[in-house]
N, C-alpha and C. Protein backbone atom coordinates (compact mmCIF):
# COMPACT_ATOMS: atom_id res chain seq x y z
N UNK A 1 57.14 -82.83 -86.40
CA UNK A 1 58.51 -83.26 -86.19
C UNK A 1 58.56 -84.78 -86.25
N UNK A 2 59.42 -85.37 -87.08
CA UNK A 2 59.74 -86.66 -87.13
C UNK A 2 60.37 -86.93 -85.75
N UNK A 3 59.50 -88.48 -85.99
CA UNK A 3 60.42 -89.33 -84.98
C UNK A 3 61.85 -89.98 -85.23
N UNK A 4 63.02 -89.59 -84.15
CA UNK A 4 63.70 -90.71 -84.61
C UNK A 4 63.86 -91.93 -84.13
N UNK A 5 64.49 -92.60 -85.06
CA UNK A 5 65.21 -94.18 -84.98
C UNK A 5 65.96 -94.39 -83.67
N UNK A 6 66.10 -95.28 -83.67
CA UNK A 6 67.11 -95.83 -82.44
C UNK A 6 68.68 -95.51 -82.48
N UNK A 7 68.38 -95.70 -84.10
CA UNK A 7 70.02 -95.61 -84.70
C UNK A 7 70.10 -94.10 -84.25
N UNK A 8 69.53 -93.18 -84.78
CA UNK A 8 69.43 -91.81 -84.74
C UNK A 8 69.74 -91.20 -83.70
N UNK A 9 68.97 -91.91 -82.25
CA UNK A 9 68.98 -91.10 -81.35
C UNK A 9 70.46 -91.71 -80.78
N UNK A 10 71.14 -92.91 -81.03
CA UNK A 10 71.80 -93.09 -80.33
C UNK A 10 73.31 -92.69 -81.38
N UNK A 11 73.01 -92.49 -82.12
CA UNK A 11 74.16 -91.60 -82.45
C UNK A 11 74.22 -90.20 -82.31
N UNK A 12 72.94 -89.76 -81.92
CA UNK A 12 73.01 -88.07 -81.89
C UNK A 12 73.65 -88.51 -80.04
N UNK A 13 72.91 -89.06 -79.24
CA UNK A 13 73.53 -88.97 -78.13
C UNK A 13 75.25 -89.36 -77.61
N UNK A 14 75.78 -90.47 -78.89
CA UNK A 14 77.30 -90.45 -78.71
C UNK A 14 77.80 -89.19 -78.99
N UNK A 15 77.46 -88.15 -80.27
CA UNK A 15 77.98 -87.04 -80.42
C UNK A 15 77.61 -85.84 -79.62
N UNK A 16 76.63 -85.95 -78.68
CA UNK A 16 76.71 -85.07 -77.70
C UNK A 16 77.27 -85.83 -76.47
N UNK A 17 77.84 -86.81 -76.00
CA UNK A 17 78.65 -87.18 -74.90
C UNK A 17 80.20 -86.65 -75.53
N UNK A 18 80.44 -87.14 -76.55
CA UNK A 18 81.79 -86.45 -77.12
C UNK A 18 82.08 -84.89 -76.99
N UNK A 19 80.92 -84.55 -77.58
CA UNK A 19 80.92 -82.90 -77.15
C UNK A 19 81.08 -82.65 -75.48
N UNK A 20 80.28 -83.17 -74.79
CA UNK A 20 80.77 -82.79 -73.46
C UNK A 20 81.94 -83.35 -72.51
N UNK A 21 82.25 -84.47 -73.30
CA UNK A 21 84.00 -85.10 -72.75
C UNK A 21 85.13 -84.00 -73.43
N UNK A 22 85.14 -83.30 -74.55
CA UNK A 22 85.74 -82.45 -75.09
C UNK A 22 85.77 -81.09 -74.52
N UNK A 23 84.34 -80.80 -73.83
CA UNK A 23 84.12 -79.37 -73.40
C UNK A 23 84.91 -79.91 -71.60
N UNK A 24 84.45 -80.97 -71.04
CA UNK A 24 85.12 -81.54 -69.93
C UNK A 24 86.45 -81.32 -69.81
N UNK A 25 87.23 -81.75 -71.02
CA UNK A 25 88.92 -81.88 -71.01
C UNK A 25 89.17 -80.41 -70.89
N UNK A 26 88.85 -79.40 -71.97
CA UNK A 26 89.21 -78.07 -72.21
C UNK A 26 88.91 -76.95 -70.32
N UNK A 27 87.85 -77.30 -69.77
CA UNK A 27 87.94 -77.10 -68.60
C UNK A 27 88.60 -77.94 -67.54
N UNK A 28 89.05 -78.99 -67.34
CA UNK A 28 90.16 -79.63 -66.72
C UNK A 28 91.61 -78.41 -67.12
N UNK A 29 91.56 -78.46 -68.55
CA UNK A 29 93.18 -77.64 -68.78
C UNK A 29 93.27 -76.37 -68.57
N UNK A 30 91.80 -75.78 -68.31
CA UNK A 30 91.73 -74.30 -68.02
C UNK A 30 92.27 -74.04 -66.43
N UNK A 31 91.74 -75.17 -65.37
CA UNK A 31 92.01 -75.36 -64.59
C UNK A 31 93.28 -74.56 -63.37
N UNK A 32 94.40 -74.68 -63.94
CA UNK A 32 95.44 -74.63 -63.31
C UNK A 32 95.73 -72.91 -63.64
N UNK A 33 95.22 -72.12 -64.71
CA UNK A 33 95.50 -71.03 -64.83
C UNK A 33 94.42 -70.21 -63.97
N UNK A 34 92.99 -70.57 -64.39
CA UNK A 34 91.48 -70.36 -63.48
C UNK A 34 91.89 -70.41 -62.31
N UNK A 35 92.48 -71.29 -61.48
CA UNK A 35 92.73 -71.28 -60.37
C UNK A 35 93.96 -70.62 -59.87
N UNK A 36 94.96 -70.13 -60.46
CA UNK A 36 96.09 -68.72 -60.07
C UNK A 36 95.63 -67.43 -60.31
N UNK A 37 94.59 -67.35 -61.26
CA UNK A 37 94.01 -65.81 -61.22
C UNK A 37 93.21 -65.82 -60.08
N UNK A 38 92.06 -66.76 -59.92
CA UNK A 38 91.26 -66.68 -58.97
C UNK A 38 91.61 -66.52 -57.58
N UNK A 39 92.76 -67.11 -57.38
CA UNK A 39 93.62 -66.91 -55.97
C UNK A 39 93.82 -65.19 -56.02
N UNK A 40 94.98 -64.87 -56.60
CA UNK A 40 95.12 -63.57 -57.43
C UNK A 40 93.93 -62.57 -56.68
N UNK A 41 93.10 -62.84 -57.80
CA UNK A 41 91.97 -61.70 -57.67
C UNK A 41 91.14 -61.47 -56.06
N UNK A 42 90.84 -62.97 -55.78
CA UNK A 42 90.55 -62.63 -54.47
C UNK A 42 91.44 -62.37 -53.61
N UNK A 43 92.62 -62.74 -53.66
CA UNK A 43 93.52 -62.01 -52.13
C UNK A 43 93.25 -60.35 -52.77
N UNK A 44 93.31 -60.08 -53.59
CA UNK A 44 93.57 -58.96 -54.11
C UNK A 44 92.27 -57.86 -53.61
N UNK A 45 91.10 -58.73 -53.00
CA UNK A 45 90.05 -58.35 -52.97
C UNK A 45 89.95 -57.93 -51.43
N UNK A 46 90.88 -59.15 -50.97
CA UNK A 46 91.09 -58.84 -49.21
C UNK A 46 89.86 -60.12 -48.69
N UNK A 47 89.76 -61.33 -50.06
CA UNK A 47 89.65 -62.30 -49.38
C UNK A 47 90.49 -63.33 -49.04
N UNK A 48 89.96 -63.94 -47.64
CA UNK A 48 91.64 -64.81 -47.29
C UNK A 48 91.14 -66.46 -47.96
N UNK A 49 92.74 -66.81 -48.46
CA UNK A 49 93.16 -67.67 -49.24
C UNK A 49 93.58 -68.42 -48.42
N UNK A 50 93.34 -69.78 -48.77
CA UNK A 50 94.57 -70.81 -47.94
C UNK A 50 94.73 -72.02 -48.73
N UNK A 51 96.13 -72.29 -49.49
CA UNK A 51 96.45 -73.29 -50.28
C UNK A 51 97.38 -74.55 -49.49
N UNK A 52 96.34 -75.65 -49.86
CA UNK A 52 97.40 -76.99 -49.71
C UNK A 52 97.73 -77.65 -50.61
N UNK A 53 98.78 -78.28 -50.19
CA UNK A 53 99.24 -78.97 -51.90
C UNK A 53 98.38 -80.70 -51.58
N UNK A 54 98.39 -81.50 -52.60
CA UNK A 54 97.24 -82.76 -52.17
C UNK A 54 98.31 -83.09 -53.15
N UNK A 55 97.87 -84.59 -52.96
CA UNK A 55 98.38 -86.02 -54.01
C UNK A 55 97.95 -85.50 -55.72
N UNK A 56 96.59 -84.91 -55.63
CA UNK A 56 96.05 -84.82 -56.75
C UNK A 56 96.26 -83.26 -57.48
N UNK A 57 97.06 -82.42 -56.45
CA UNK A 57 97.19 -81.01 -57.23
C UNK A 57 96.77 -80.10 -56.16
N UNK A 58 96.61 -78.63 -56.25
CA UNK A 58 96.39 -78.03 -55.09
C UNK A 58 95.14 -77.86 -54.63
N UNK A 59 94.86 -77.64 -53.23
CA UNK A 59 93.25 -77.43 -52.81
C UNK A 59 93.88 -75.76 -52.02
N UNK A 60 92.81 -75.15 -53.02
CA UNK A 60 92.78 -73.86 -52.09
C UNK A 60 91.20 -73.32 -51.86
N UNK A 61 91.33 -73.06 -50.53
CA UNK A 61 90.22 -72.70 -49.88
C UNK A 61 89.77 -71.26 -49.61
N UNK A 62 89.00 -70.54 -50.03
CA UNK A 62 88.01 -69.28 -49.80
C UNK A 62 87.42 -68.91 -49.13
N UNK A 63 87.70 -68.05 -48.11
CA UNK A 63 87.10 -67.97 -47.17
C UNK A 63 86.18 -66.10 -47.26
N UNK A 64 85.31 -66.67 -48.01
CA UNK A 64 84.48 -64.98 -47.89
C UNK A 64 84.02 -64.28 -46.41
N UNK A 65 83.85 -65.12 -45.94
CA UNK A 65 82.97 -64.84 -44.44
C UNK A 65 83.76 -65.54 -43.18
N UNK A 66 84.15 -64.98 -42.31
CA UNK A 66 84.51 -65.57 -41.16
C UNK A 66 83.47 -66.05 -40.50
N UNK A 67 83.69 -67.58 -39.91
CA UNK A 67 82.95 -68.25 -39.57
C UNK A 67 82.36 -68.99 -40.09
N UNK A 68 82.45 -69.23 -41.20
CA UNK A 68 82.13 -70.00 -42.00
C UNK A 68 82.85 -71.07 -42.73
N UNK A 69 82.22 -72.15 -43.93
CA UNK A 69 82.80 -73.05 -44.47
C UNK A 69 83.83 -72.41 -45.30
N UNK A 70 84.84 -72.72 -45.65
CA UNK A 70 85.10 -72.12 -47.01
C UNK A 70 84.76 -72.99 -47.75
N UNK A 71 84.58 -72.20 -49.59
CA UNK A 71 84.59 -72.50 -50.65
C UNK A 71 85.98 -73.06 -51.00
N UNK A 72 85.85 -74.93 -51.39
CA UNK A 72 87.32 -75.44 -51.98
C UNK A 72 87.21 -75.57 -53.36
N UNK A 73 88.49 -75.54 -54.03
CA UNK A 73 88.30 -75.93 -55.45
C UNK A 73 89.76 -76.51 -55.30
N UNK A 74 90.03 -77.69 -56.48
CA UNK A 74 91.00 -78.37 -56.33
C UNK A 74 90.53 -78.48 -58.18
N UNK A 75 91.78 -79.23 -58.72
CA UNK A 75 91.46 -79.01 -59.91
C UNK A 75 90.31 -80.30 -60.55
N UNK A 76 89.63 -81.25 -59.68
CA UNK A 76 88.76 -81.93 -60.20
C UNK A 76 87.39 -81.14 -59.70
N UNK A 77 87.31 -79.80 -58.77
CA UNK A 77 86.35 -79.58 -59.02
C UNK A 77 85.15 -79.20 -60.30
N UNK A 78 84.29 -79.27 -59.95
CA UNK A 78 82.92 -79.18 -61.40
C UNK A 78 82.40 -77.76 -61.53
N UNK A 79 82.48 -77.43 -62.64
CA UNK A 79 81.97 -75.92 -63.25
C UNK A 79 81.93 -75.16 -62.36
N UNK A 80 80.58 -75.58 -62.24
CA UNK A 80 79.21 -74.89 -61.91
C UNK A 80 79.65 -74.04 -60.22
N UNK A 81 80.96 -74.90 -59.54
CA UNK A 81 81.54 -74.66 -58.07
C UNK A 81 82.50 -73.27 -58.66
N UNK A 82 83.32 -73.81 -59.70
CA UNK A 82 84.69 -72.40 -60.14
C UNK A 82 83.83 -71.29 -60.12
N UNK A 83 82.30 -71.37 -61.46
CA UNK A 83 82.07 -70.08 -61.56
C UNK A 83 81.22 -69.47 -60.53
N UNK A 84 81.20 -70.27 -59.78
CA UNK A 84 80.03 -70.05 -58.44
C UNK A 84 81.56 -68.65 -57.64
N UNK A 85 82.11 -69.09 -57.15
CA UNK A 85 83.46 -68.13 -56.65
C UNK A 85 84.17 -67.31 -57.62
N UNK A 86 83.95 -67.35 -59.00
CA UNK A 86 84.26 -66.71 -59.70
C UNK A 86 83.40 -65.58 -59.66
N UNK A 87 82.16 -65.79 -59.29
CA UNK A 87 81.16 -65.05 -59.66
C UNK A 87 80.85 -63.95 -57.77
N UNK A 88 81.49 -64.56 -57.33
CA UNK A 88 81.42 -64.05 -55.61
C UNK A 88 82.44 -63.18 -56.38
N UNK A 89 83.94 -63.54 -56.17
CA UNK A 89 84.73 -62.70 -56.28
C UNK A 89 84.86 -61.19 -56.90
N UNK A 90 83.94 -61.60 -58.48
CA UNK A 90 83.53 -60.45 -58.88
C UNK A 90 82.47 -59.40 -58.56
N UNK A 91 81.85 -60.37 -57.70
CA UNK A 91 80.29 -59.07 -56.79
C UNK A 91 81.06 -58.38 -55.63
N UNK A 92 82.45 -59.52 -55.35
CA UNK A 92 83.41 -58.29 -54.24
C UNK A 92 83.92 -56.98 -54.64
N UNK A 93 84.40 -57.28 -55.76
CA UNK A 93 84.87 -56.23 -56.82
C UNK A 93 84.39 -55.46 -57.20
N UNK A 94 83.22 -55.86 -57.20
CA UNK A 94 82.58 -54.70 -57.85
C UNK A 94 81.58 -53.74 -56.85
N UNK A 95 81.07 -54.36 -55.96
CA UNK A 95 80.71 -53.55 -54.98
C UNK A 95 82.42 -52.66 -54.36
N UNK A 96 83.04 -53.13 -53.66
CA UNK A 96 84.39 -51.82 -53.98
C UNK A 96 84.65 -50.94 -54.74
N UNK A 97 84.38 -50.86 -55.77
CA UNK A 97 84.46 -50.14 -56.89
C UNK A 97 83.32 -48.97 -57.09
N UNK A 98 82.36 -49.57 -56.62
CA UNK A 98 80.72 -48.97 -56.55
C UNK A 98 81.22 -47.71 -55.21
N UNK A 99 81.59 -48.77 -54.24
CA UNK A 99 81.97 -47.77 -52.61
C UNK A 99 82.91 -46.28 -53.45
N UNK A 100 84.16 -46.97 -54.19
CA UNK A 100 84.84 -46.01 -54.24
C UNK A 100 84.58 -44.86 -55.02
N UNK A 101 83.30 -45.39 -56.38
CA UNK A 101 82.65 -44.31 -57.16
C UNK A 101 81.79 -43.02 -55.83
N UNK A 102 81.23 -44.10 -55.33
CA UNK A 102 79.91 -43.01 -54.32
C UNK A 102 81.25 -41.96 -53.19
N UNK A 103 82.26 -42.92 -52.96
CA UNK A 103 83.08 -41.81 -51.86
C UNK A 103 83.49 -40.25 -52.74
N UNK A 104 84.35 -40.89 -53.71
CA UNK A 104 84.48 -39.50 -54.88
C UNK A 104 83.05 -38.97 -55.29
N UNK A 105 82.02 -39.23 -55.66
CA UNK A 105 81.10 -38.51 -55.85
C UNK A 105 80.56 -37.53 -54.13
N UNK A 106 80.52 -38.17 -53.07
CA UNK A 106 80.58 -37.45 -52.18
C UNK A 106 81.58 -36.33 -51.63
N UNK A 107 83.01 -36.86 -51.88
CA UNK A 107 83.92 -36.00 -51.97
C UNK A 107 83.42 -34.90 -52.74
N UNK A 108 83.55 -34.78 -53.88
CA UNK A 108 82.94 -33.89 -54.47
C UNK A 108 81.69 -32.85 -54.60
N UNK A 109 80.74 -33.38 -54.24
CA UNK A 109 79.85 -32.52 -53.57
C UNK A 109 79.85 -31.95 -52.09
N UNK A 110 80.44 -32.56 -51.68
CA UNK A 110 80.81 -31.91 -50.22
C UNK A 110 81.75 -30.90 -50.61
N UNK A 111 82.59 -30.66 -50.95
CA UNK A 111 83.95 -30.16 -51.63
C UNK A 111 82.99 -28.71 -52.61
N UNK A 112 81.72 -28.43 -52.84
CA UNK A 112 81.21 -27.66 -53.62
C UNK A 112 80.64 -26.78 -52.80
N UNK A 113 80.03 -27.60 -51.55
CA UNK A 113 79.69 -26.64 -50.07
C UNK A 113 79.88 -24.84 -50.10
N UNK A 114 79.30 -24.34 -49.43
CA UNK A 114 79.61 -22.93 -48.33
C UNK A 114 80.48 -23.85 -47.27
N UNK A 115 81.50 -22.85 -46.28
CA UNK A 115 81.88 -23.12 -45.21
C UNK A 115 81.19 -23.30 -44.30
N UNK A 116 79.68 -22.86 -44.59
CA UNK A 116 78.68 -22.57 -43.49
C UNK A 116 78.05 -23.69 -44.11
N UNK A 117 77.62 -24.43 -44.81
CA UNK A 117 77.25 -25.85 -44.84
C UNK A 117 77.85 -27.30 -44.41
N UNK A 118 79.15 -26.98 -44.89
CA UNK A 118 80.00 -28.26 -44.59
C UNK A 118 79.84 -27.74 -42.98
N UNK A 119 79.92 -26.95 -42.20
CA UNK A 119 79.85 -27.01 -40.69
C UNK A 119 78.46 -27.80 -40.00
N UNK A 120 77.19 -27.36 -40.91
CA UNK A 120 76.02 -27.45 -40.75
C UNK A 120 76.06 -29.21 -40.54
N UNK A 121 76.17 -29.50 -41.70
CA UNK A 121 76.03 -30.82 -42.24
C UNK A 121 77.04 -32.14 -41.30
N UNK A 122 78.39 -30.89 -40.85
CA UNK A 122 78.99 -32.22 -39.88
C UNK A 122 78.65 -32.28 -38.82
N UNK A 123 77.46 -31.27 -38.28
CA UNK A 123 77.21 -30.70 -36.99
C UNK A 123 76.19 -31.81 -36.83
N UNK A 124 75.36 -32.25 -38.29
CA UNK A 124 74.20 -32.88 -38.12
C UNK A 124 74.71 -34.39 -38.03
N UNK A 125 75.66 -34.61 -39.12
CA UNK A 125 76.02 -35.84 -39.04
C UNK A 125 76.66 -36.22 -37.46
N UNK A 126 77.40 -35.86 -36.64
CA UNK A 126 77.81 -35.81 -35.23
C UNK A 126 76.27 -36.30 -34.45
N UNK A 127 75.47 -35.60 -34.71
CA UNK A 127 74.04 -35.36 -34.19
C UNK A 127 73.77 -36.91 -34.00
N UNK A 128 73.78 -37.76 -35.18
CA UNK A 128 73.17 -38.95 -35.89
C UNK A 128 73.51 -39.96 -34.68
């Protein structure tokens, strides 16, 4: 592999700062929509939300866990924070979804029982 020039490297590095001031702007403008679904989805999830309005745009705060910090995002927050709660929100979701597959699959096999099992079985579960 050739070495490069000075010239070389320092023009390959202006065109990758451009590339990431460009990829920068396009997530700044994603911003304001990213952040109404994300509200959205997590109340939706039955996590609690709490929005303030700021000088600079809104700060809304996430609160997965009581007792804890919440997660803020405001619209100068950085990536790596959105998809960090983007990425909670959806392991909420989807574990719910998981609960509600296994309840219907239990429904259902319980539901296939003798009368004399489903008695057995709640007799044992009571037991527990």
């Amino acid at each position: 592999m050739a070495k490069l020039t000075k010239e070389e490297k320092a023009a390959l590095l202006e065109k990758q700062l451009a590339e990431d001031l460009k990829a920068a702007a396009e997530f700044r403008q994603s911003m304001p929509k990213r952040l109404f679904e994300l509200t959205a989805a997590a109340q939706a999830e039955g996590v609690r939300v709490e929005t303030n309005l700021t000088e600079t745009g809104p700060e809304v705060k996430f609160y997965f866990t009581e007792g804890y910090d919440a997660d803020v995002i405001t619209y100068e927050t950085e990536f790596w924070i959105v998809e960090s709660v983007e990425d909670h929100v959806s392991k909420i979701r989807q574990s719910r979804i998981d609960r509600e597959a296994r309840k219907i699959l239990a429904r259902t096999a319980f539901n296939k029982l003798t009368e004399e099992e489903k008695s057995a079985l709640k007799e044992f579960i009571w037991n527990l």
